[in-house]
N, C-alpha and C. Protein backbone atom coordinates (compact mmCIF):
# COMPACT_ATOMS: atom_id res chain seq x y z
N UNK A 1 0.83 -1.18 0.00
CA UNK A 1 0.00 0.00 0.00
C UNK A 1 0.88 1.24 0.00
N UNK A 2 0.55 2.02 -0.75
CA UNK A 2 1.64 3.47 -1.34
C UNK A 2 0.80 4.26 0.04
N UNK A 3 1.56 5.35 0.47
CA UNK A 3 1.26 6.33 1.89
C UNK A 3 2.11 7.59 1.22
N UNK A 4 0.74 8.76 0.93
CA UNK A 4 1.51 9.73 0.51
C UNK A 4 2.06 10.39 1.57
N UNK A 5 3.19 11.11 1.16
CA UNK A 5 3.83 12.11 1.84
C UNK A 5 4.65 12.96 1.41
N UNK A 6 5.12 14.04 1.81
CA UNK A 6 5.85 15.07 0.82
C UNK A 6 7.09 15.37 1.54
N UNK A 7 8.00 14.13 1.86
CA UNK A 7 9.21 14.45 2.43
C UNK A 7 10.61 14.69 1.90
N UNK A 8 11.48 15.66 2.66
CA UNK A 8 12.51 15.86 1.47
C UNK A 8 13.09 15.04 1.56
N UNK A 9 13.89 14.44 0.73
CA UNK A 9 15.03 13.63 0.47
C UNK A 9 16.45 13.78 -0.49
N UNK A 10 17.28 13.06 -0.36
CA UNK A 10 18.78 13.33 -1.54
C UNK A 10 18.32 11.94 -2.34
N UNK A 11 19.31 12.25 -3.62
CA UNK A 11 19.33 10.87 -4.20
C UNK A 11 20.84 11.37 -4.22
N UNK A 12 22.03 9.81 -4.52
CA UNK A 12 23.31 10.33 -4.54
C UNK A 12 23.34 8.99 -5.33
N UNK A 13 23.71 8.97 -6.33
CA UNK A 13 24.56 8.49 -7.99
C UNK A 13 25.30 7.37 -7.02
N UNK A 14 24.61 6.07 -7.46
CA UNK A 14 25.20 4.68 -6.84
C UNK A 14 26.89 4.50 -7.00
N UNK A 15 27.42 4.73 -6.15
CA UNK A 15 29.05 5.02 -6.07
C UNK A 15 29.60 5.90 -6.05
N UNK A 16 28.62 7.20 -5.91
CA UNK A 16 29.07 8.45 -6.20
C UNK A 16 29.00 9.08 -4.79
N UNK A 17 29.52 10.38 -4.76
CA UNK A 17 29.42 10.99 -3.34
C UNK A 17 28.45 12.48 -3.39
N UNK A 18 28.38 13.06 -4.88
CA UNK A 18 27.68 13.98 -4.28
C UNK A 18 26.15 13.60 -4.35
N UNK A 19 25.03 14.95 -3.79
CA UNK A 19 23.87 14.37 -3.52
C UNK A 19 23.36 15.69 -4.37
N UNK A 20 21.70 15.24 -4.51
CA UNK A 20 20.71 16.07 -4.95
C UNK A 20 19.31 16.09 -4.56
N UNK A 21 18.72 17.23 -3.96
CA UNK A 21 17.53 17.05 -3.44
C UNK A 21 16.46 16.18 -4.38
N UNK A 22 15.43 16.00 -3.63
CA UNK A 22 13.96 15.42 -4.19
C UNK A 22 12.82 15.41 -3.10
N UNK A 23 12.01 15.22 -3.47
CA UNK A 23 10.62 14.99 -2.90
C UNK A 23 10.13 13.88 -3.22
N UNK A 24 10.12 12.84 -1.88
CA UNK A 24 9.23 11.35 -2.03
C UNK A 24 7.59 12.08 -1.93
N UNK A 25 7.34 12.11 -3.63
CA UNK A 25 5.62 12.03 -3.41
C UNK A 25 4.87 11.07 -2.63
N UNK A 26 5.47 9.81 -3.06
CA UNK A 26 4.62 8.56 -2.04
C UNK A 26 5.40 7.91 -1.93
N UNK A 27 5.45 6.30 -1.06
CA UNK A 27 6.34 5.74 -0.63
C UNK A 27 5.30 4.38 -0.17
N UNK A 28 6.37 3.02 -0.79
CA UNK A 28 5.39 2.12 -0.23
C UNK A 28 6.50 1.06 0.37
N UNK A 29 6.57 -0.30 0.70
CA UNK A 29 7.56 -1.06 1.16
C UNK A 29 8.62 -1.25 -0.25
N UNK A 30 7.71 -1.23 -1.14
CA UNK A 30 8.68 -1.57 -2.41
C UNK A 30 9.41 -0.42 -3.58
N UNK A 31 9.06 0.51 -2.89
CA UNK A 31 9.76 1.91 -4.05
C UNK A 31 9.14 3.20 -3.48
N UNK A 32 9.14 3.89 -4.32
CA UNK A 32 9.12 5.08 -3.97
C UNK A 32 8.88 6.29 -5.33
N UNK A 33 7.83 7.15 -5.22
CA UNK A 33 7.46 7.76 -6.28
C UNK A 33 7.90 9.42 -6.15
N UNK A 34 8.87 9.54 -6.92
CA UNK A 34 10.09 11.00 -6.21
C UNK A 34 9.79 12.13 -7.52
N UNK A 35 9.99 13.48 -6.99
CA UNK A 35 9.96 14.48 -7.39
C UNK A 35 11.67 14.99 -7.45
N UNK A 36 11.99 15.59 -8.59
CA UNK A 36 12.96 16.04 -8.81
C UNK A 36 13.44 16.52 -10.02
N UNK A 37 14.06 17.63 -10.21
CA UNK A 37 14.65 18.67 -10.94
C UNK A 37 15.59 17.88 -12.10
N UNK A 38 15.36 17.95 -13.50
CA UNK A 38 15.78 16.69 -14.45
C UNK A 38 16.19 15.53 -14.07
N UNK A 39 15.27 14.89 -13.95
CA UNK A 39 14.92 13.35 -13.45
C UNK A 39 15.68 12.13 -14.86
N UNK A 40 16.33 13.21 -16.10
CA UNK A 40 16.10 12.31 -17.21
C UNK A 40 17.88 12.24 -16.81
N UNK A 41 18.49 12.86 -15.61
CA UNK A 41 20.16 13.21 -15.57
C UNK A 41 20.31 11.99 -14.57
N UNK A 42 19.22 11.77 -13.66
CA UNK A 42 19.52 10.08 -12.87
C UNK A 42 19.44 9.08 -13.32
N UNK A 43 20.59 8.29 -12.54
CA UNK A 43 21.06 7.40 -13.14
C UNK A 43 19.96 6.31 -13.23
N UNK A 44 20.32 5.38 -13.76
CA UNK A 44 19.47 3.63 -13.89
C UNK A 44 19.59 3.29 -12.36
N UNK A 45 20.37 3.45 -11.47
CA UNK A 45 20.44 3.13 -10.19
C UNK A 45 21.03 4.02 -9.39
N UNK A 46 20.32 4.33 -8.01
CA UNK A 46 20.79 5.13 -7.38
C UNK A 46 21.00 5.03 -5.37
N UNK A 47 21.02 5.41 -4.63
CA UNK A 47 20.77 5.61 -3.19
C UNK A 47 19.78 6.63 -2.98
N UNK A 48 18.43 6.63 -2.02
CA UNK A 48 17.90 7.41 -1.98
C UNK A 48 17.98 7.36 -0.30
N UNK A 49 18.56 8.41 -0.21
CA UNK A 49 18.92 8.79 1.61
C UNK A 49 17.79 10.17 2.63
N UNK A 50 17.35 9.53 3.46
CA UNK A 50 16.43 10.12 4.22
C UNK A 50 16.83 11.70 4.84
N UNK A 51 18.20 11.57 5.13
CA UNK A 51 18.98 12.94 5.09
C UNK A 51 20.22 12.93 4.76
N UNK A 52 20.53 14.28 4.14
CA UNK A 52 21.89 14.49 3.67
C UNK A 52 23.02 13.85 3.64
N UNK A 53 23.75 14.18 5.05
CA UNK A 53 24.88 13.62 5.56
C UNK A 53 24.67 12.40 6.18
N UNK A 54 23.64 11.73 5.87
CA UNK A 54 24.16 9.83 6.32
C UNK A 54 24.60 9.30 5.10
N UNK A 55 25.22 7.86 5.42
CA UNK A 55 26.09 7.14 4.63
C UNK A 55 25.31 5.99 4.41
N UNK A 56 23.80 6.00 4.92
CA UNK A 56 22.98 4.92 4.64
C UNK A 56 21.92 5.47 3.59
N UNK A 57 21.38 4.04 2.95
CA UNK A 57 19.96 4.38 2.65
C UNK A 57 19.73 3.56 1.38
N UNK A 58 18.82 4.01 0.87
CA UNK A 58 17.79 2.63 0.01
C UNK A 58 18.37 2.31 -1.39
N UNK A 59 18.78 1.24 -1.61
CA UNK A 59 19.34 1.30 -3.04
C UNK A 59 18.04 1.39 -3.97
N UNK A 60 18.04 2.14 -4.84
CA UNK A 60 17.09 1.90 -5.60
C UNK A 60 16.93 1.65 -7.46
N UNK A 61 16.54 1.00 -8.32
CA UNK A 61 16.40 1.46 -9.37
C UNK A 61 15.49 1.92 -10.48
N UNK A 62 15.50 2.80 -11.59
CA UNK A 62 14.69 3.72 -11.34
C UNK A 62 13.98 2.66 -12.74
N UNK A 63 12.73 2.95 -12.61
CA UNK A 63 11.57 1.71 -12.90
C UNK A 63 10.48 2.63 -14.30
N UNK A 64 10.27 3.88 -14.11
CA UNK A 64 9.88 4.97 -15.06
C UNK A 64 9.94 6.53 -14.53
N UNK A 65 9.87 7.13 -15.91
CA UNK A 65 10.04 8.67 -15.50
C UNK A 65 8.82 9.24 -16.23
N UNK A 66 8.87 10.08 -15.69
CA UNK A 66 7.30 10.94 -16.34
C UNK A 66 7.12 12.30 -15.89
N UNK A 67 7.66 13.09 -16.65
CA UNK A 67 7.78 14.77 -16.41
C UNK A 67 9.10 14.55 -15.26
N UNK A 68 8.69 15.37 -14.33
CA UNK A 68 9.61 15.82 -13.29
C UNK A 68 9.90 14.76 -12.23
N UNK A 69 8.76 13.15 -12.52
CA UNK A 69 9.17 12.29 -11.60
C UNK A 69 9.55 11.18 -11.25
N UNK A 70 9.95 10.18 -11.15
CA UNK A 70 10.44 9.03 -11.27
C UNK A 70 9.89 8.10 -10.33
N UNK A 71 9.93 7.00 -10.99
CA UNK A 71 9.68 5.68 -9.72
C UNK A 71 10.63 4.84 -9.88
N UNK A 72 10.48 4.75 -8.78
CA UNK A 72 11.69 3.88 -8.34
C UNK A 72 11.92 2.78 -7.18
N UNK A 73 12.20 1.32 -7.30
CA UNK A 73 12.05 0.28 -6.68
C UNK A 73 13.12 0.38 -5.76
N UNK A 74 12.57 0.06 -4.84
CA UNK A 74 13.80 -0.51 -3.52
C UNK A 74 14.65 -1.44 -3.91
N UNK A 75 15.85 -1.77 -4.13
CA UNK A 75 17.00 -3.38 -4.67
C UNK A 75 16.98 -3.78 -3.35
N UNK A 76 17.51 -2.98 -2.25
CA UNK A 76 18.21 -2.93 -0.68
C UNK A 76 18.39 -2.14 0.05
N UNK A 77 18.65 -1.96 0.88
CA UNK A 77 19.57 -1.16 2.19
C UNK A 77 20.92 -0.61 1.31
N UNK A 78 21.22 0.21 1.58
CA UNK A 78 22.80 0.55 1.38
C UNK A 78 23.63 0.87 2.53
């Protein structure tokens, strides 16, 4: 079951270090439906981290895009 919410989040480029904001429109156990500023520049796979400066967070890959937003499946933990 998807649970909207409008929380900020980073995505940071799977192996990469820098980050870029987004907005989880909704969020369910299995992905996550994100808002963000050229969505067509993220990668096929990424980390989507709950805040900034942690070194954790959701591997994800990205499943479709559509305007400004992407979905995107949970792989794992990072």
């Amino acid at each position: 079951m998807r649970k909207r919410t409008k929380t900020k989040a980073w995505i940071r480029p799977d192996g990469g270090f820098s980050v870029r904001p987004c907005l989880i429109a909704d969020l369910s156990d299995a992905g996550a439906r994100l808002v963000v500023d050229e969505p067509q520049t993220v990668g096929r796979e990424f980390v989507l981290m709950m805040t900034r400066d942690t070194r954790r967070g959701y591997r994800c890959r990205v499943r479709w895009r559509r305007g400004r937003e992407i979905g995107a499946a949970f792989t794992n933990a990072a």
